[in-house]
C-alpha atoms as a PDB file:
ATOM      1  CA  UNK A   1     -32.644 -64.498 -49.931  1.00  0.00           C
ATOM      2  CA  UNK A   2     -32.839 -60.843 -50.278  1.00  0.00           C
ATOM      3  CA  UNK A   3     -35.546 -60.561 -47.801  1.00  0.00           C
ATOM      4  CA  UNK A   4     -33.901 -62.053 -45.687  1.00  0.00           C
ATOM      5  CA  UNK A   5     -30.194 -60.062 -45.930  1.00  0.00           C
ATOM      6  CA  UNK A   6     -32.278 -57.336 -45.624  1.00  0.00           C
ATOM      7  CA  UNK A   7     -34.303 -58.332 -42.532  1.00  0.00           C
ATOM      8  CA  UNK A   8     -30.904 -59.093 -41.068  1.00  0.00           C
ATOM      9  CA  UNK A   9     -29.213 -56.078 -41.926  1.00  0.00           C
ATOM     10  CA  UNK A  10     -32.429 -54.245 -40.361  1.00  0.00           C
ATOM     11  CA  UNK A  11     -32.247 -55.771 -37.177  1.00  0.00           C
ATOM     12  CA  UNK A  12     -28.627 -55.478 -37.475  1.00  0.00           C
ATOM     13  CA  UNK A  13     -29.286 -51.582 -37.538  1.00  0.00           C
ATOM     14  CA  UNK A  14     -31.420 -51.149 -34.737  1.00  0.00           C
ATOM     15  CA  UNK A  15     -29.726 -53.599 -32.093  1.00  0.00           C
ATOM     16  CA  UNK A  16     -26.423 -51.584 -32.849  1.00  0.00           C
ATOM     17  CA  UNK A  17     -27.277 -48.260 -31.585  1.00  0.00           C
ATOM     18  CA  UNK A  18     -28.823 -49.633 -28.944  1.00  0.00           C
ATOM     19  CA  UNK A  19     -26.226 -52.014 -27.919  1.00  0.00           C
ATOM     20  CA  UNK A  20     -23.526 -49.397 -28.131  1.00  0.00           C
ATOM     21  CA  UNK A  21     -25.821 -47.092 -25.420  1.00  0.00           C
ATOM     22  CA  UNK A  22     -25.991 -50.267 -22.915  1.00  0.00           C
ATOM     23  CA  UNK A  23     -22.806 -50.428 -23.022  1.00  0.00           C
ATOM     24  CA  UNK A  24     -21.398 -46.547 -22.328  1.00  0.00           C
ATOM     25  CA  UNK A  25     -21.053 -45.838 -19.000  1.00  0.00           C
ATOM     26  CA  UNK A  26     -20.146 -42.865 -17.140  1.00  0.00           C
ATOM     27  CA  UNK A  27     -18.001 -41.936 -14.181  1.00  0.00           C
ATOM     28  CA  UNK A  28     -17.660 -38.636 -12.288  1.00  0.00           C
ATOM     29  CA  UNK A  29     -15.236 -36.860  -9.871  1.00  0.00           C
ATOM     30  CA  UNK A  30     -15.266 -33.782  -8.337  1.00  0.00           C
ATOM     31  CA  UNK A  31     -11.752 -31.394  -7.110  1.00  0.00           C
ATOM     32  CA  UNK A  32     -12.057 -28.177  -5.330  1.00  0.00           C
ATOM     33  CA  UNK A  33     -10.836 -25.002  -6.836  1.00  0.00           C
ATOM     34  CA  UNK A  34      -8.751 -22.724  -3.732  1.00  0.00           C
ATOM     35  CA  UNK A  35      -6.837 -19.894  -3.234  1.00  0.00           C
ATOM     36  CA  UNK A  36      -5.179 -17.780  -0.388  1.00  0.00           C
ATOM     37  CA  UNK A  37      -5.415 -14.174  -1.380  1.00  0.00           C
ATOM     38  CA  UNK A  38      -2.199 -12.573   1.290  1.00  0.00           C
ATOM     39  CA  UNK A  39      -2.735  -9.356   2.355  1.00  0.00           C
ATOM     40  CA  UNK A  40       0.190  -6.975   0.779  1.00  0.00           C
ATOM     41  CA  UNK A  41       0.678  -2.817   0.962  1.00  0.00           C
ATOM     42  CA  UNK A  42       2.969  -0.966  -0.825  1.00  0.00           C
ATOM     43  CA  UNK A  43       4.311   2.801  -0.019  1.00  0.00           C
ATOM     44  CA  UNK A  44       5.518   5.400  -2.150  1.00  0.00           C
ATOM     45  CA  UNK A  45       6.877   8.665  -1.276  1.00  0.00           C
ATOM     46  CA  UNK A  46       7.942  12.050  -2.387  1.00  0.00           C
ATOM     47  CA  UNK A  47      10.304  14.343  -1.290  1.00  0.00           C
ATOM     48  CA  UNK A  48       8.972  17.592   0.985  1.00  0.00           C
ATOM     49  CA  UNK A  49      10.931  20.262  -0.206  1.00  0.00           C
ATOM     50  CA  UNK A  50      10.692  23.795   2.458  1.00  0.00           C
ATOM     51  CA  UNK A  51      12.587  26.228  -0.121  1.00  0.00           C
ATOM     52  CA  UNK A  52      14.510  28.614   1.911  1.00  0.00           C
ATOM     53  CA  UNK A  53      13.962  29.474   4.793  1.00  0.00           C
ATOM     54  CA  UNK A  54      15.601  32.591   6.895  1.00  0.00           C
ATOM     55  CA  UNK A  55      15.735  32.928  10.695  1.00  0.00           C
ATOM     56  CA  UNK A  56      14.369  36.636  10.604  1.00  0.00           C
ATOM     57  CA  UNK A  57      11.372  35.506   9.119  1.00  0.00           C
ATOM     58  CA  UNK A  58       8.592  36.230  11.790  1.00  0.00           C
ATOM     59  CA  UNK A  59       6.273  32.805  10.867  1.00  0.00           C
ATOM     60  CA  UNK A  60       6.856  28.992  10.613  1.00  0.00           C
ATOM     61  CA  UNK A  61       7.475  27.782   6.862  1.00  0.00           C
ATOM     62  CA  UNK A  62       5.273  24.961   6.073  1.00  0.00           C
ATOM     63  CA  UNK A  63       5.059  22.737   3.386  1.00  0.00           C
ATOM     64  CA  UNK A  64       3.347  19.366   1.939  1.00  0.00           C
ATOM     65  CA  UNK A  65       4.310  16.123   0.567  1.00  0.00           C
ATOM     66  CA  UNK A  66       2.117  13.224  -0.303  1.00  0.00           C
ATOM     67  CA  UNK A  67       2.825   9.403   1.155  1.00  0.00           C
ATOM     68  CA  UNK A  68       0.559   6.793  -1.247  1.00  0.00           C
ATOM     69  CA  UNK A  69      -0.383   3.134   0.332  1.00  0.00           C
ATOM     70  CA  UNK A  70      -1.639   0.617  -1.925  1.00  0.00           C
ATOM     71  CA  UNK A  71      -3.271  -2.234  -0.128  1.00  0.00           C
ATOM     72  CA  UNK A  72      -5.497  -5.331  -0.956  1.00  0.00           C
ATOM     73  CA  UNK A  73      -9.112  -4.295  -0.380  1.00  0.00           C
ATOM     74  CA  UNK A  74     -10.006  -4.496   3.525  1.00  0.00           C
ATOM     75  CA  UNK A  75      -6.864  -4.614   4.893  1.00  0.00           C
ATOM     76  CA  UNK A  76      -6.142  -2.049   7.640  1.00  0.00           C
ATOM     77  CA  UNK A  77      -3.030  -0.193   8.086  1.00  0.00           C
ATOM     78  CA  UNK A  78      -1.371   2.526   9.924  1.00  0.00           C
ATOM     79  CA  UNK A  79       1.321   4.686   8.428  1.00  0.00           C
ATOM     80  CA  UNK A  80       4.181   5.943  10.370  1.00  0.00           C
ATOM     81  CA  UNK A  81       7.016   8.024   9.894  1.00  0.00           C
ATOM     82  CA  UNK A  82      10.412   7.685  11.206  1.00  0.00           C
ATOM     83  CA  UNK A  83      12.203  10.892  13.529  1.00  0.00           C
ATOM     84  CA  UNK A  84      14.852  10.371  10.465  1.00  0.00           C
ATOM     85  CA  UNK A  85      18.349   9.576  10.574  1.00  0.00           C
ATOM     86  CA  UNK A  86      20.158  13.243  11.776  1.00  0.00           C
ATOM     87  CA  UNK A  87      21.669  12.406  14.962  1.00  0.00           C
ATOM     88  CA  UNK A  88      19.342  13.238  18.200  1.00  0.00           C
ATOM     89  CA  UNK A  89      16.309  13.492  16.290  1.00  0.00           C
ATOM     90  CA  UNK A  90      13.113  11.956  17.921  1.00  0.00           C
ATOM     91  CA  UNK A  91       9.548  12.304  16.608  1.00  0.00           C
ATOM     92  CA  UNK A  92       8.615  15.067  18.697  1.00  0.00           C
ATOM     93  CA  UNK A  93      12.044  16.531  17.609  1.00  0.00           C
ATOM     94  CA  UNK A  94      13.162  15.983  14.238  1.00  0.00           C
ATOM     95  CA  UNK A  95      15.975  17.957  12.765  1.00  0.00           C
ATOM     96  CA  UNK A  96      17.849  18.471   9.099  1.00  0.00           C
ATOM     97  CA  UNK A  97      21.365  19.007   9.381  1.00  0.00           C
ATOM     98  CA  UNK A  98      23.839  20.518   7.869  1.00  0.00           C
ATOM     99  CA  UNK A  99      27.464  19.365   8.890  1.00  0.00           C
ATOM    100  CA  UNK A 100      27.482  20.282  12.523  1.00  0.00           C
ATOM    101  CA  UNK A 101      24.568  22.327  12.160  1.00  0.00           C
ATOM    102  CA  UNK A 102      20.764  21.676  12.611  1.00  0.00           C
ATOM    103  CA  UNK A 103      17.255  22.966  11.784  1.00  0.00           C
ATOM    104  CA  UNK A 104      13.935  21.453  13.624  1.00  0.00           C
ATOM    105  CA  UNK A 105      11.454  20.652  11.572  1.00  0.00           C
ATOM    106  CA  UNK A 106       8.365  18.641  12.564  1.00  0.00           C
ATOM    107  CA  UNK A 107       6.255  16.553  10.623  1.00  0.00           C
ATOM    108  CA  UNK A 108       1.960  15.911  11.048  1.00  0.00           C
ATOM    109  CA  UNK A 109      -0.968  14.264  10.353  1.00  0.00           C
ATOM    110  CA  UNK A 110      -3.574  16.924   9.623  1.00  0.00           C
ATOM    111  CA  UNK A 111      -3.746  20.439   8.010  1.00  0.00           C
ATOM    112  CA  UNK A 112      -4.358  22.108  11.497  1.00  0.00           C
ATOM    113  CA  UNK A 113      -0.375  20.480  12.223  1.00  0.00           C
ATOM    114  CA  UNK A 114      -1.664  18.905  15.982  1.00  0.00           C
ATOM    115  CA  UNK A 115      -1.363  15.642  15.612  1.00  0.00           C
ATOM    116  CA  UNK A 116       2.934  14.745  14.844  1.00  0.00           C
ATOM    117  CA  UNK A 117       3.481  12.153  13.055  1.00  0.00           C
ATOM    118  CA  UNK A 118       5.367   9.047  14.891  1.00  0.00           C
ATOM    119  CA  UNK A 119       6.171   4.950  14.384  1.00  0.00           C
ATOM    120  CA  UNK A 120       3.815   3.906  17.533  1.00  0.00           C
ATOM    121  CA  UNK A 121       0.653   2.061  16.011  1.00  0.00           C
ATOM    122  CA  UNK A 122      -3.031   3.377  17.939  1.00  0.00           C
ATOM    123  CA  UNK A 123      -0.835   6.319  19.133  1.00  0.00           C
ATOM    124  CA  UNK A 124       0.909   8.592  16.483  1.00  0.00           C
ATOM    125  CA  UNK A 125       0.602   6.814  12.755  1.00  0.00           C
ATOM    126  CA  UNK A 126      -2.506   7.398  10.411  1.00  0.00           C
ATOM    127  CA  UNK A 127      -4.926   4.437  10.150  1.00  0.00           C
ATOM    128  CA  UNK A 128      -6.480   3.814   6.889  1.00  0.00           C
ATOM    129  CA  UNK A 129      -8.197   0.508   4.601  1.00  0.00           C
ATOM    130  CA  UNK A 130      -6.755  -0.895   2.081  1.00  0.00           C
ATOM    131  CA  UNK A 131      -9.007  -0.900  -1.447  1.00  0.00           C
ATOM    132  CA  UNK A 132      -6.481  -1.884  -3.933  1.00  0.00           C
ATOM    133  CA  UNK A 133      -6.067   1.184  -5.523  1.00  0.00           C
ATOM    134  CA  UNK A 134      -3.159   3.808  -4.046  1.00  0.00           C
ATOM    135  CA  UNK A 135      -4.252   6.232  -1.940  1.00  0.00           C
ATOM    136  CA  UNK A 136      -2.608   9.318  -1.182  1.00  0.00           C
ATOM    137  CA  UNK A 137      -2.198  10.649   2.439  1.00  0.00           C
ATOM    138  CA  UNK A 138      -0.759  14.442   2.919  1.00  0.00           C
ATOM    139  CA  UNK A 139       2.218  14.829   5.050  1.00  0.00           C
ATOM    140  CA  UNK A 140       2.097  18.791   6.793  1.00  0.00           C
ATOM    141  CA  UNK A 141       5.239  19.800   7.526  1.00  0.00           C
ATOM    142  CA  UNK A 142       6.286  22.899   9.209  1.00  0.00           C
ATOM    143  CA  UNK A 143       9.745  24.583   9.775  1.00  0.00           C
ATOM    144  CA  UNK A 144       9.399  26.862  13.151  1.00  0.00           C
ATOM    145  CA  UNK A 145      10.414  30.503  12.498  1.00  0.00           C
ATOM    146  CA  UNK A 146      13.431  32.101  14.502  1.00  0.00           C
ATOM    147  CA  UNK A 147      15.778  29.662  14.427  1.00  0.00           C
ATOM    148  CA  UNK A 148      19.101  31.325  14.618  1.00  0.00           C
ATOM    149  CA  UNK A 149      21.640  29.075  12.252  1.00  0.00           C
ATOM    150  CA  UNK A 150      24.177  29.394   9.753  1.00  0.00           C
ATOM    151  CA  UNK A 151      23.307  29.454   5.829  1.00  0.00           C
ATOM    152  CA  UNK A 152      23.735  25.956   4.342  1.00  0.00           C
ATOM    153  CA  UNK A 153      21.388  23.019   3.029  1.00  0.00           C
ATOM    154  CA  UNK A 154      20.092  21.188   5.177  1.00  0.00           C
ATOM    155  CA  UNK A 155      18.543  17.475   4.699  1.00  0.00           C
ATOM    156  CA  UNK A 156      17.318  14.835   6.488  1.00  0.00           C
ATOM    157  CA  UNK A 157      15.724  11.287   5.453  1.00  0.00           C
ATOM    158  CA  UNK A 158      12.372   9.824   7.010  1.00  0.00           C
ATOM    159  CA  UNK A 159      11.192   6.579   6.422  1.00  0.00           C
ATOM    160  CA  UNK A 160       8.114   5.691   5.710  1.00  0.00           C
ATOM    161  CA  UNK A 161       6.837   2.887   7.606  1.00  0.00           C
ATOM    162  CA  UNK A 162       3.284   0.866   6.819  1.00  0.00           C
ATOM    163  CA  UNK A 163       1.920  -1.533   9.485  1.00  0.00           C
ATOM    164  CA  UNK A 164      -0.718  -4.077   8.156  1.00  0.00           C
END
């Protein structure tokens, strides 16, 4: 009787394992993983501050101001800057006022101040590629000299504009 419990409980022991494998089955499925990455740019500014500036003085003032654009990698963009709000101001024109009062001022691309800076893309705004990190673009501003006008501050606002 004992050999034969454990004959039993051998074969008992091996079919088990076995039977249990036969008997697992497996099923599979696949899903796809996606994404749309949207291109996006942001702008940040600072102010361009002349100092003082005096009509007898026999040379333009000039001064810089850095624009930064952040955009996602590869994305191109131009960067253009408004003639400002004073009242008659244009992009070849721009002016700061002061009550009734106003000073030109004119704002450009590049150190040599040729190229003004405008709102028209391909034509006067800077082109540039995004790589996700900001990147700063100089703003060359000059004041022309002999402008007769009366003392005062004078202020205007651009905006900064970023096509993409």
């Amino acid at each position: 009787m004992k050999q034969i419990l454990v004959t039993t409980l051998l074969g008992i022991a091996l079919v088990l394992p076995g039977a249990a494998r036969a008997q697992q089955q497996e099923k599979s499925a696949t899903f796809r993983v996606s994404a749309t990455v949207t291109a996006v740019c942001e702008v940040t500014a600072s102010d361009l501050n002349f100092g003082q500036y005096t009509s007898q003085a026999g040379s333009d003032l000039t001064g810089t101001t850095k624009v930064a654009v952040a955009c996602t990698p590869a994305t191109a963009y131009n960067v253009g800057l408004s003639a400002g709000t004073s009242p008659g101001a244009t992009v070849n024109q721009r002016k700061m006022v002061a009550g009734a009062n106003s000073l030109n001022y004119q704002l450009y691309q590049d150190s040599s101040r040729t190229k003004i800076w405008g709102t028209t893309p391909g034509t006067d705004t800077l082109p540039g590629t995004g790589t996700g990190q900001s990147v700063d673009h100089t703003v060359f501003g000059t004041i022309p000299a002999r402008q007769v006008i009366p003392a005062g501050d004078y202020g205007d606002t651009v905006t900064v504009r970023v096509y993409f």
